[in-house]
Protein backbone atom coordinates (compact mmCIF):
# COMPACT_ATOMS: atom_id res chain seq x y z
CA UNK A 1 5.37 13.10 -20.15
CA UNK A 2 5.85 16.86 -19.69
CA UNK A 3 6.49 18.75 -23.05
CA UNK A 4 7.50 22.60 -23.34
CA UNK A 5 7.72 23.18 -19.18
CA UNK A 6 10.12 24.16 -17.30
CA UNK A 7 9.93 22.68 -13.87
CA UNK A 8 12.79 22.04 -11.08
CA UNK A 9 12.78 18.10 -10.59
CA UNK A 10 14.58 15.76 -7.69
CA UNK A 11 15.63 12.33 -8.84
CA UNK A 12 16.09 10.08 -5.98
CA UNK A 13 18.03 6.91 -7.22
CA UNK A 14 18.92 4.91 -4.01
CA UNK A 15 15.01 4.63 -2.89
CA UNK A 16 15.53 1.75 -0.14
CA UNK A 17 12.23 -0.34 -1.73
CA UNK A 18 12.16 -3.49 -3.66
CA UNK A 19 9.26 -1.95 -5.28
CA UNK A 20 10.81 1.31 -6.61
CA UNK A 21 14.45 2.09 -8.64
CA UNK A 22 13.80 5.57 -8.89
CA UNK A 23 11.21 8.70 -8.08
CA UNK A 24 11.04 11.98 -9.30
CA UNK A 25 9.57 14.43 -7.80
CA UNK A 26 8.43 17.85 -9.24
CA UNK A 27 9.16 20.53 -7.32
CA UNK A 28 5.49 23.33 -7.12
CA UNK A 29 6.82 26.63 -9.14
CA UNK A 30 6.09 29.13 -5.18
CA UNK A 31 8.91 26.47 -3.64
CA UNK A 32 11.67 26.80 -6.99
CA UNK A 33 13.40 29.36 -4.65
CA UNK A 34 13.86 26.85 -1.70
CA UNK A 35 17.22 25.76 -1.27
CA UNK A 36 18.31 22.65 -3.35
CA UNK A 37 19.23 20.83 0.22
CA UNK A 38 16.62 21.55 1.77
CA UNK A 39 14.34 19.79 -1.43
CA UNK A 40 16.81 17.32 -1.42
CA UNK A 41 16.05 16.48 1.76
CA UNK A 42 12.83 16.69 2.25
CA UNK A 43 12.23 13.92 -1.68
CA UNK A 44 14.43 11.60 0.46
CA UNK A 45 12.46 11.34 3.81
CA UNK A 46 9.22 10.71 1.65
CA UNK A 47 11.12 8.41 -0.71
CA UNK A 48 12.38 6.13 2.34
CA UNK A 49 8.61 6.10 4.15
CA UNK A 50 8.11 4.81 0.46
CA UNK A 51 9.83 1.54 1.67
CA UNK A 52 7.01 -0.24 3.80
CA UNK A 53 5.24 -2.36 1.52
CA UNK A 54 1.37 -1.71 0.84
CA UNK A 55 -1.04 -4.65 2.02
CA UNK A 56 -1.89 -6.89 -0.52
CA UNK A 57 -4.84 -8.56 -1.52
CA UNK A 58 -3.60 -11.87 -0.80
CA UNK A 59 -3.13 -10.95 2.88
CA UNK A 60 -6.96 -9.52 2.75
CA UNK A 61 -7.70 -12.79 1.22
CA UNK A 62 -6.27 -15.44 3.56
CA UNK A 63 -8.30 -13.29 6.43
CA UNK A 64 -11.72 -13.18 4.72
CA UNK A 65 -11.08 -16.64 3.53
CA UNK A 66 -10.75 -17.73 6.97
CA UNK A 67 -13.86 -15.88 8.42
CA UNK A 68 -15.79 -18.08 5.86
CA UNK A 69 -14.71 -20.90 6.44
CA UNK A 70 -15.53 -20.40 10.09
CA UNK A 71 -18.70 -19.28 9.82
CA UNK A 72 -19.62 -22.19 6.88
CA UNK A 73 -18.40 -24.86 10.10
CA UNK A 74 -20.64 -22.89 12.39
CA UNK A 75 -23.71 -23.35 9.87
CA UNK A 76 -23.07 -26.92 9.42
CA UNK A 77 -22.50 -27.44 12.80
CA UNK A 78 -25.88 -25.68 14.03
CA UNK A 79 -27.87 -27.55 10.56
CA UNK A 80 -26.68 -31.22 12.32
CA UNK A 81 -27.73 -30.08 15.74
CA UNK A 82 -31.05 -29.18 14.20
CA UNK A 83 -31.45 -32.44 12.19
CA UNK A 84 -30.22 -34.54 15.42
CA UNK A 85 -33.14 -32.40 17.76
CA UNK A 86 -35.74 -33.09 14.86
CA UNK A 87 -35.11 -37.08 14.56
CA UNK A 88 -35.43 -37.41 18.17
């Protein structure tokens, strides 16, 4: 919340994410003299690279999750080899 400033601020409404109904940007007070258009312009190429999703943890997750469980069947798998060598 800004109280008692005056600052220039884009709204872009139509941001092309699921995640994200609106951003506003505030505009630094050395570019206030650029032309609206060209502001305008430049808020909606950032809001659209907005649109790719960020990685979640679940997809970090299911990867580490995996590489566990591999490695857990690799210890078991070199524990029975070394049980099977020793009872021989």
């Amino acid at each position: 919340m800004i109280k008692g400033v005056n600052r220039q601020v884009v709204e872009v409404n139509e941001t092309q994410c699921e995640y994200f109904e609106k951003i506003m940007f505030f505009v630094k007070p050395e570019y206030a003299s650029v032309s609206e258009g060209k502001i305008r312009e430049r808020a909606g190429m950032i809001a659209d690279s907005s649109s790719m999703p960020p990685p979640t943890k679940l997809q970090k997750s299911k990867y580490f999750e995996a590489m566990k469980l591999l490695l857990s069947a690799l210890c078991g798998a070199v524990a029975a080899i070394v049980v099977l060598k020793l009872m021989m």
